[in-house]
Protein backbone atom coordinates (compact mmCIF):
# COMPACT_ATOMS: atom_id res chain seq x y z
CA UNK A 1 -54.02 25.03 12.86
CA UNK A 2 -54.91 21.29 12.12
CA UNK A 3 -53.49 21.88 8.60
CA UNK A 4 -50.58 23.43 9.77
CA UNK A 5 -49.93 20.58 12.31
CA UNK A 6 -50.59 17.88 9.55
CA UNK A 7 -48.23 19.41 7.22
CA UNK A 8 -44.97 19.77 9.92
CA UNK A 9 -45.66 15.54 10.26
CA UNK A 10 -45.94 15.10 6.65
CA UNK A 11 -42.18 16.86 6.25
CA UNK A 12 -40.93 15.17 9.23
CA UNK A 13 -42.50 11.96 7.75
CA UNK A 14 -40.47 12.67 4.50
CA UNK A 15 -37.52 13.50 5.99
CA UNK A 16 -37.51 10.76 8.01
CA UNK A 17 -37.79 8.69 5.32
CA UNK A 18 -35.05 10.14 3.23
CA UNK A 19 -32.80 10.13 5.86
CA UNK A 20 -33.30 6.65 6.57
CA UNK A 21 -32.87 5.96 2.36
CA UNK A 22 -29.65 7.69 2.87
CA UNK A 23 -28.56 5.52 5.20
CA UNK A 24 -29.07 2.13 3.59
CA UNK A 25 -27.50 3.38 0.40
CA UNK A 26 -22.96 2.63 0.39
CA UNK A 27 -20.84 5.28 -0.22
CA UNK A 28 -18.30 5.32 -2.72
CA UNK A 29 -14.70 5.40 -1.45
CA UNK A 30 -11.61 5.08 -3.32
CA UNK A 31 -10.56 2.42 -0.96
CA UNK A 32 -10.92 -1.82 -0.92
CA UNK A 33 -14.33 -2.06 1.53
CA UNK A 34 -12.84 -4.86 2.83
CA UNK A 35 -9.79 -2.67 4.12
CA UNK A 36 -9.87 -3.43 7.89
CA UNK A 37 -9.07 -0.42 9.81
CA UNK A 38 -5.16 -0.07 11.17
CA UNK A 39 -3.41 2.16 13.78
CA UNK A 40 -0.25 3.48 13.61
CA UNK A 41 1.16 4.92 16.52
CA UNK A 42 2.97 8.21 16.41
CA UNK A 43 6.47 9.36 18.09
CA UNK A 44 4.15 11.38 20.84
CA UNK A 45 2.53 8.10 21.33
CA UNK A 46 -0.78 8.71 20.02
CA UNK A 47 -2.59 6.10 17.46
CA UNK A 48 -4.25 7.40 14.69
CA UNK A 49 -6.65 4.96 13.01
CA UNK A 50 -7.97 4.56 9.51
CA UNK A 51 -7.30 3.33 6.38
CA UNK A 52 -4.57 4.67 4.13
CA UNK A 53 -5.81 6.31 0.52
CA UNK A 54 -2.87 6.97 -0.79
CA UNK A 55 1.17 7.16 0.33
CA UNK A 56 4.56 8.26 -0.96
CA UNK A 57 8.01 9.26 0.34
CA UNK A 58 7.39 11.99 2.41
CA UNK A 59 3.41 11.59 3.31
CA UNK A 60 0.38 9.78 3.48
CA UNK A 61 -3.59 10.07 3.15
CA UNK A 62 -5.48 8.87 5.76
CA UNK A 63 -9.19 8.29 6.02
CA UNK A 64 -10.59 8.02 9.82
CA UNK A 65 -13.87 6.38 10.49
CA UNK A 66 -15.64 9.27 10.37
CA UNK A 67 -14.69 9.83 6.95
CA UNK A 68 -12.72 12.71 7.01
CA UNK A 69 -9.06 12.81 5.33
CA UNK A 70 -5.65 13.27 6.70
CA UNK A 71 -2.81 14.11 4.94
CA UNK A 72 0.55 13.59 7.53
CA UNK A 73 4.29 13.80 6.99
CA UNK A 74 5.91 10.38 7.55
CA UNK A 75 8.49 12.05 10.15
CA UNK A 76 6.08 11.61 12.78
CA UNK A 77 6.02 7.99 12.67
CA UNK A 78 8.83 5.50 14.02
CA UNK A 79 10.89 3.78 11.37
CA UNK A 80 8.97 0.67 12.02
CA UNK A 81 5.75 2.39 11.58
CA UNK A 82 6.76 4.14 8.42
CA UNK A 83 7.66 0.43 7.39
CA UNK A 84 3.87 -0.54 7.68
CA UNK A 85 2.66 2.15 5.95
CA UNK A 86 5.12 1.89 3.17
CA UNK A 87 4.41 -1.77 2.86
CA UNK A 88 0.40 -1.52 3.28
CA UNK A 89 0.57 2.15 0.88
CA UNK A 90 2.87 -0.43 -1.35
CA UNK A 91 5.60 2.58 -1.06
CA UNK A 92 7.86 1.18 0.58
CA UNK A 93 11.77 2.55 -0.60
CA UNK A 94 14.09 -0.33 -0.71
CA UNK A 95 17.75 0.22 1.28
CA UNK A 96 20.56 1.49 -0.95
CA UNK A 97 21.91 -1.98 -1.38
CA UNK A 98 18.28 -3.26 -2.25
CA UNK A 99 18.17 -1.07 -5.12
CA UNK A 100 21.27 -1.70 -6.44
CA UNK A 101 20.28 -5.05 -6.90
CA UNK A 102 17.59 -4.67 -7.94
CA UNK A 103 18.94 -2.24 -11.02
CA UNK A 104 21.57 -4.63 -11.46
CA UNK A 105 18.63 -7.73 -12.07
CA UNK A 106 16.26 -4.99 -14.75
CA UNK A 107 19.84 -4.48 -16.33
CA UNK A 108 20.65 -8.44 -16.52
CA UNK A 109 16.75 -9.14 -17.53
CA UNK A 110 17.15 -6.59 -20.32
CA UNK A 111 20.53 -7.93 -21.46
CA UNK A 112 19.12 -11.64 -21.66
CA UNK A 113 15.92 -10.01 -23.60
CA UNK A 114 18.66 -8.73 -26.19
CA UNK A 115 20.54 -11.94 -26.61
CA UNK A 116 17.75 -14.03 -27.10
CA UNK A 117 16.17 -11.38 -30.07
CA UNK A 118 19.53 -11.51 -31.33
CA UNK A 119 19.62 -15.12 -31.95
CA UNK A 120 22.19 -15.59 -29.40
CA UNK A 121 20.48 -17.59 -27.15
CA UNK A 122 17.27 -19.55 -26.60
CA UNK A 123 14.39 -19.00 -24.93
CA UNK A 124 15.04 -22.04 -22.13
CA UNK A 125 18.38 -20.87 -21.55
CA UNK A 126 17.16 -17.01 -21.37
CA UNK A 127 14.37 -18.45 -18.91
CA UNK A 128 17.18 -20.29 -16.60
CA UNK A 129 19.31 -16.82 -16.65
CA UNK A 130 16.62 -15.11 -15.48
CA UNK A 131 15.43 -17.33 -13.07
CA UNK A 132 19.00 -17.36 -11.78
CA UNK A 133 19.22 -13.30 -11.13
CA UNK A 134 16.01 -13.44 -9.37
CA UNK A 135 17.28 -15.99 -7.45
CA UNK A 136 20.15 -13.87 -6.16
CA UNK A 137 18.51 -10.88 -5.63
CA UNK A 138 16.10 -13.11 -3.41
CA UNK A 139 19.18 -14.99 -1.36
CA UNK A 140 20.47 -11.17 -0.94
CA UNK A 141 17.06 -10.17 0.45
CA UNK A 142 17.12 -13.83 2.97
CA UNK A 143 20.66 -12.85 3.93
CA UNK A 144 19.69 -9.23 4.70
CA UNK A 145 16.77 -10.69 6.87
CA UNK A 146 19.28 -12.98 8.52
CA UNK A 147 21.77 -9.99 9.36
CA UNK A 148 18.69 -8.44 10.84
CA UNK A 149 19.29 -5.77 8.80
CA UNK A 150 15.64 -6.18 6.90
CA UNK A 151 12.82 -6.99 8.93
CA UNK A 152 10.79 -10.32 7.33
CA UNK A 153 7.47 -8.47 6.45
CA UNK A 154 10.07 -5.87 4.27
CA UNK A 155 11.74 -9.22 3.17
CA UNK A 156 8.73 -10.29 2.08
CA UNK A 157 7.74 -7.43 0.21
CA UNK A 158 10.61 -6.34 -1.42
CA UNK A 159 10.96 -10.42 -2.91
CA UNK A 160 7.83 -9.89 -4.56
CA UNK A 161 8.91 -6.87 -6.04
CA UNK A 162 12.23 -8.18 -7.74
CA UNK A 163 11.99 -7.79 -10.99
């Protein structure tokens, strides 16, 4: 009986200590550590909290803090929510007139890239061109912010995405 006793401590002794080993050791995640956690807050009004894995234009990943996953449709945020999560996911779909812009700036970029392989023009006069079209797709963006019709933290991100 002594033996018996002496070898249920032992294993509880062992597993003790593993579990505490387990504990001390990180776990991988394919998120930034440093990612604080966020909640969102959902047309029904509840918040969910986490930290997004992964985003796009119909749904997100989201990891609670107990580790478990979430995968939810975007529709059952606000639009200012889904403008967080697009902007934190680094998803976020520009307007219509955004876009356009933004095409039209790759198409002018490209065009000056041309000319100045062709000989046509030089490379500080290709550098002012360019820094002129991403200047007006960034006073578009301002002037959308000051119709109210972007708010600033989609200003912001959309000017570092011009091209």
């Amino acid at each position: 009986m002594n033996r018996f006793c002496f070898a249920i401590f032992v294993a509880m002794g062992v597993g003790a200590t593993a579990t505490f080993a387990q504990s001390t050791i990180p776990i991988a995640t394919n998120t930034v550590a440093a990612t604080p956690l966020q909640g969102y807050t959902n047309h029904a009004g509840h918040v969910l909290v986490g930290t997004w894995v992964s985003a796009d234009a119909r749904s997100a990943t989201l990891r609670l803090p107990s580790g478990t996953e979430r995968k939810l449709p975007l529709n059952i945020f606000p639009s200012s929510e889904r403008e967080r999560i697009g902007i934190a996911s680094g998803t976020l779909p520009p307007p219509p007139a955004v876009a356009e812009a933004f095409e039209r700036c790759r198409l002018a970029l490209q065009r000056i890239d041309v000319l100045v392989q062709a000989g046509q023009q030089t490379a500080v006069a290709a550098e002012t061109s360019r820094d002129l079209e991403r200047r007006a797709v960034r006073a578009m963006l301002a002037d959308l912010e000051q119709q109210k019709r972007l708010s600033p933290a989609a200003a912001a991100y959309l000017s570092s995405k011009v091209p």
